[in-house]
N, C-alpha and C. Protein backbone atom coordinates (compact mmCIF):
# COMPACT_ATOMS: atom_id res chain seq x y z
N UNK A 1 105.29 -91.07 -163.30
CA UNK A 1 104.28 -90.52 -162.40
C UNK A 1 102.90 -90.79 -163.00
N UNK A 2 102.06 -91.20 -162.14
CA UNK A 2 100.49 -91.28 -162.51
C UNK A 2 99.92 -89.97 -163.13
N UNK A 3 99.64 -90.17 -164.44
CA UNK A 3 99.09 -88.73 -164.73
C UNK A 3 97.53 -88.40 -163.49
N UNK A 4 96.84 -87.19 -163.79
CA UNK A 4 95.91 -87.02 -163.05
C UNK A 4 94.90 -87.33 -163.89
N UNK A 5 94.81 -87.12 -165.68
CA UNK A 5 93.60 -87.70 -166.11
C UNK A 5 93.41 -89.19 -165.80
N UNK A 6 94.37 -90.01 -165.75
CA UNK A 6 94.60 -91.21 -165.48
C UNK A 6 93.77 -91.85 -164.05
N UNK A 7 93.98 -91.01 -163.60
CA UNK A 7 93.80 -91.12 -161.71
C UNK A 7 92.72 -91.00 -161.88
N UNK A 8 91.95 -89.42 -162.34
CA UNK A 8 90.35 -89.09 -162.42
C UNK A 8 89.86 -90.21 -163.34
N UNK A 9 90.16 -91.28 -164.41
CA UNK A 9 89.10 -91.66 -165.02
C UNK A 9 89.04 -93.07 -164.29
N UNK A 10 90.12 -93.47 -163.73
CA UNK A 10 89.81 -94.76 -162.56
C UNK A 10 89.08 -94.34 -161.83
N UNK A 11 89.09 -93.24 -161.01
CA UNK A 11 88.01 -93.07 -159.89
C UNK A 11 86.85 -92.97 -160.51
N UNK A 12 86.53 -92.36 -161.35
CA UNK A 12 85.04 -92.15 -162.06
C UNK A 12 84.54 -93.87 -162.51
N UNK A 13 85.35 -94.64 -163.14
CA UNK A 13 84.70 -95.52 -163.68
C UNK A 13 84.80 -96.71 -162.83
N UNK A 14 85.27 -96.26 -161.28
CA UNK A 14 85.56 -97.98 -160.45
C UNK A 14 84.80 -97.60 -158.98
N UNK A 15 84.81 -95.85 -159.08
CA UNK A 15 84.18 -96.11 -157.22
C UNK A 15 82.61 -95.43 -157.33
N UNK A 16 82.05 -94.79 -158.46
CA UNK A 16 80.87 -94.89 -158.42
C UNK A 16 79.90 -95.87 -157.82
N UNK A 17 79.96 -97.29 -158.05
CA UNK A 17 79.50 -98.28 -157.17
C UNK A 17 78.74 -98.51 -156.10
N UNK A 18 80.34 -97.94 -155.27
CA UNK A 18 80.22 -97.63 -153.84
C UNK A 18 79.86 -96.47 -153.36
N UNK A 19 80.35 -95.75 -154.13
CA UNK A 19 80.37 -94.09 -153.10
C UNK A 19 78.78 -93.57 -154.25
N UNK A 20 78.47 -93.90 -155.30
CA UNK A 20 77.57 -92.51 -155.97
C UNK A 20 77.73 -91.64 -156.68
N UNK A 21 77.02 -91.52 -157.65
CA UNK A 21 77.32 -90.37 -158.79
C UNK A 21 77.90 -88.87 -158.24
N UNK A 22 76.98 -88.59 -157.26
CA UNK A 22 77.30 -87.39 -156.95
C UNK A 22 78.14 -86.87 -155.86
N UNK A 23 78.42 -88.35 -155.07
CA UNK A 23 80.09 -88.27 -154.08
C UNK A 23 81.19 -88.60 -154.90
N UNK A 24 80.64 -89.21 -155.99
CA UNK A 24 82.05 -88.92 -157.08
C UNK A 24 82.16 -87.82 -157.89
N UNK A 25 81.36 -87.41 -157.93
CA UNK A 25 81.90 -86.08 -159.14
C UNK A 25 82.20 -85.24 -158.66
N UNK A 26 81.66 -85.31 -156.46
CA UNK A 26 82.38 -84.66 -155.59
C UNK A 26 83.66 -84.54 -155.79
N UNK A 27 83.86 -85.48 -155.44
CA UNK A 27 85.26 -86.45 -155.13
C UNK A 27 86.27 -85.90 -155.98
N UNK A 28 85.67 -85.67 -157.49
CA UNK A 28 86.91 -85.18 -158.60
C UNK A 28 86.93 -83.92 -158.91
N UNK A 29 85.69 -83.43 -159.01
CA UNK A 29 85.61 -81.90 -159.06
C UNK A 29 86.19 -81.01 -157.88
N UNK A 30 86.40 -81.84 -156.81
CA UNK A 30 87.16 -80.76 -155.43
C UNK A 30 88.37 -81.18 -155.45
N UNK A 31 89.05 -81.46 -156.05
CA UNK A 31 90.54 -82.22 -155.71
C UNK A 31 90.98 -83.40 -154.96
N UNK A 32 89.85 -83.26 -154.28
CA UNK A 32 90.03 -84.56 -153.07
C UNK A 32 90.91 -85.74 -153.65
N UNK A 33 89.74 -86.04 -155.06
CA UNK A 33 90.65 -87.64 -155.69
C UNK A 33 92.25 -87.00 -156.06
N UNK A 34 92.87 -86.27 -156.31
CA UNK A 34 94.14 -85.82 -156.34
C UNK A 34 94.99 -86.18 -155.22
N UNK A 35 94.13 -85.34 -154.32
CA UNK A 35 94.88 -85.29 -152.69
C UNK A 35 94.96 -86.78 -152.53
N UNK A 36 93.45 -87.77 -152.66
CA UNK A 36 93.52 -89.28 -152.19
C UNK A 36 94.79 -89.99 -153.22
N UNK A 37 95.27 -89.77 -153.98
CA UNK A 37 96.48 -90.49 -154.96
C UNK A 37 97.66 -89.81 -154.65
N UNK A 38 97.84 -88.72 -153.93
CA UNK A 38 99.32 -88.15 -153.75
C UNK A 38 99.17 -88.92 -152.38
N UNK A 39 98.33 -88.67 -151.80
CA UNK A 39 98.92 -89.56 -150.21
C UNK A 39 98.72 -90.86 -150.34
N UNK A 40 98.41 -91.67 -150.83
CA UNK A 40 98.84 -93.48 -151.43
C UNK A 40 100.21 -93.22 -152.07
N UNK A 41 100.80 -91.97 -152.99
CA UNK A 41 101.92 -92.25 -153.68
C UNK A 41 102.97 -92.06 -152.62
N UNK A 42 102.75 -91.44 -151.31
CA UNK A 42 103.81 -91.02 -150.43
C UNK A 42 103.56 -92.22 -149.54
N UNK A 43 102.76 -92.75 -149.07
CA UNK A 43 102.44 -93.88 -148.11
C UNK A 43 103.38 -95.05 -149.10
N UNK A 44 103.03 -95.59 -149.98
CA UNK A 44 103.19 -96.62 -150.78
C UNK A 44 101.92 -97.46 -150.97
N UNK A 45 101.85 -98.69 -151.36
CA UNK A 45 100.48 -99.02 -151.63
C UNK A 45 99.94 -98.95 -153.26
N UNK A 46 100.51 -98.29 -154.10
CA UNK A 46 100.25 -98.79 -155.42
C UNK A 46 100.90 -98.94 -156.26
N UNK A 47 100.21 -99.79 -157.02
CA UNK A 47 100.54 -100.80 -158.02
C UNK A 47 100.52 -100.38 -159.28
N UNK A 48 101.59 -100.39 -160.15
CA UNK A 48 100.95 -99.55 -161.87
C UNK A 48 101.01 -100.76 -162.77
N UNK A 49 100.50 -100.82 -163.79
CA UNK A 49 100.47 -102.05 -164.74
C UNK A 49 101.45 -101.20 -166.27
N UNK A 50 102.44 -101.10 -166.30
CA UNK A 50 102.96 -100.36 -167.52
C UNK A 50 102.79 -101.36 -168.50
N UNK A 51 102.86 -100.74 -169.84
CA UNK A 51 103.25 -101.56 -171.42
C UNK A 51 104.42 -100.04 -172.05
N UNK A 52 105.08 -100.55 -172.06
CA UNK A 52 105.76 -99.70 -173.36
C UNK A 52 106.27 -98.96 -172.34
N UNK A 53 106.93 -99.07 -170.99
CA UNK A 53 107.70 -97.39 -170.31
C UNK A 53 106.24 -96.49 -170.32
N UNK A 54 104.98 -96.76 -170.26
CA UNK A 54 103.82 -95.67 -169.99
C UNK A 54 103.00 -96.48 -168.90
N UNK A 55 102.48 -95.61 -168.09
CA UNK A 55 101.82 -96.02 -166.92
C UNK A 55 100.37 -96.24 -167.83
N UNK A 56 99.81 -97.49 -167.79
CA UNK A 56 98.30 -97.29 -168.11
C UNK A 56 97.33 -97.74 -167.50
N UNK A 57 97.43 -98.12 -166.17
CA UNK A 57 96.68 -98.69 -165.58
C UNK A 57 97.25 -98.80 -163.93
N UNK A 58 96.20 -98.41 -162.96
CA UNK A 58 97.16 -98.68 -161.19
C UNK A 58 95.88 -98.92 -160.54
N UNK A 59 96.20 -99.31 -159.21
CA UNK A 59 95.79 -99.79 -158.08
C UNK A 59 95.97 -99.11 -157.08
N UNK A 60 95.19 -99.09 -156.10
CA UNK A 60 95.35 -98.44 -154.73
C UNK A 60 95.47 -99.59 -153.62
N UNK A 61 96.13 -99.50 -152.81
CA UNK A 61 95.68 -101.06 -151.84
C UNK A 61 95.72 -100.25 -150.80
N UNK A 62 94.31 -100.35 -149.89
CA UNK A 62 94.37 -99.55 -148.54
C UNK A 62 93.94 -100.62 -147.57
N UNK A 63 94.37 -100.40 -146.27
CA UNK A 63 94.15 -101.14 -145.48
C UNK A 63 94.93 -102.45 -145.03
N UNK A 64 95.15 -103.49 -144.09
CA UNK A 64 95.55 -104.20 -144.03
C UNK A 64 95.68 -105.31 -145.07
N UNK A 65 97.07 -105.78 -145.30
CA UNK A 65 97.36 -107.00 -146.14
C UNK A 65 98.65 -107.75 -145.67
N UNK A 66 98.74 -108.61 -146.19
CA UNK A 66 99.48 -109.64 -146.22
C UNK A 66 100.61 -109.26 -147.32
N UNK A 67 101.76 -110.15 -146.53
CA UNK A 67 103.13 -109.82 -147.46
C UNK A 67 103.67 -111.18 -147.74
């Protein structure tokens, strides 16, 4: 399972960008980014990069793609 520090430090260090300091710290300080990674883990849609049997790295893929 994706830990949640795991989850919170991707969102902090990949969607600032786009969304903003302060719709991200929204984003993690309300649960939201929790809620947004349990419903990708029930949809399907991501990707984990393991080494060693430990999750250290994932992806979200939203939206239309190709198979």
């Amino acid at each position: 399972m994706i830990s949640r520090a795991l989850a919170r430090d991707t969102i902090d260090a990949c969607y600032r960008g786009f969304l903003g300091d302060e719709a991200v710290d929204w984003f993690i300080g309300s649960g939201a980014s929790d809620a947004h990674v349990r419903s990708h883990l029930e949809r399907g849609g991501v990707h984990c990069l393991i080494q060693d049997g430990r999750i250290i790295g994932f992806s979200i893929l939203d939206g239309p793609r190709s198979t």
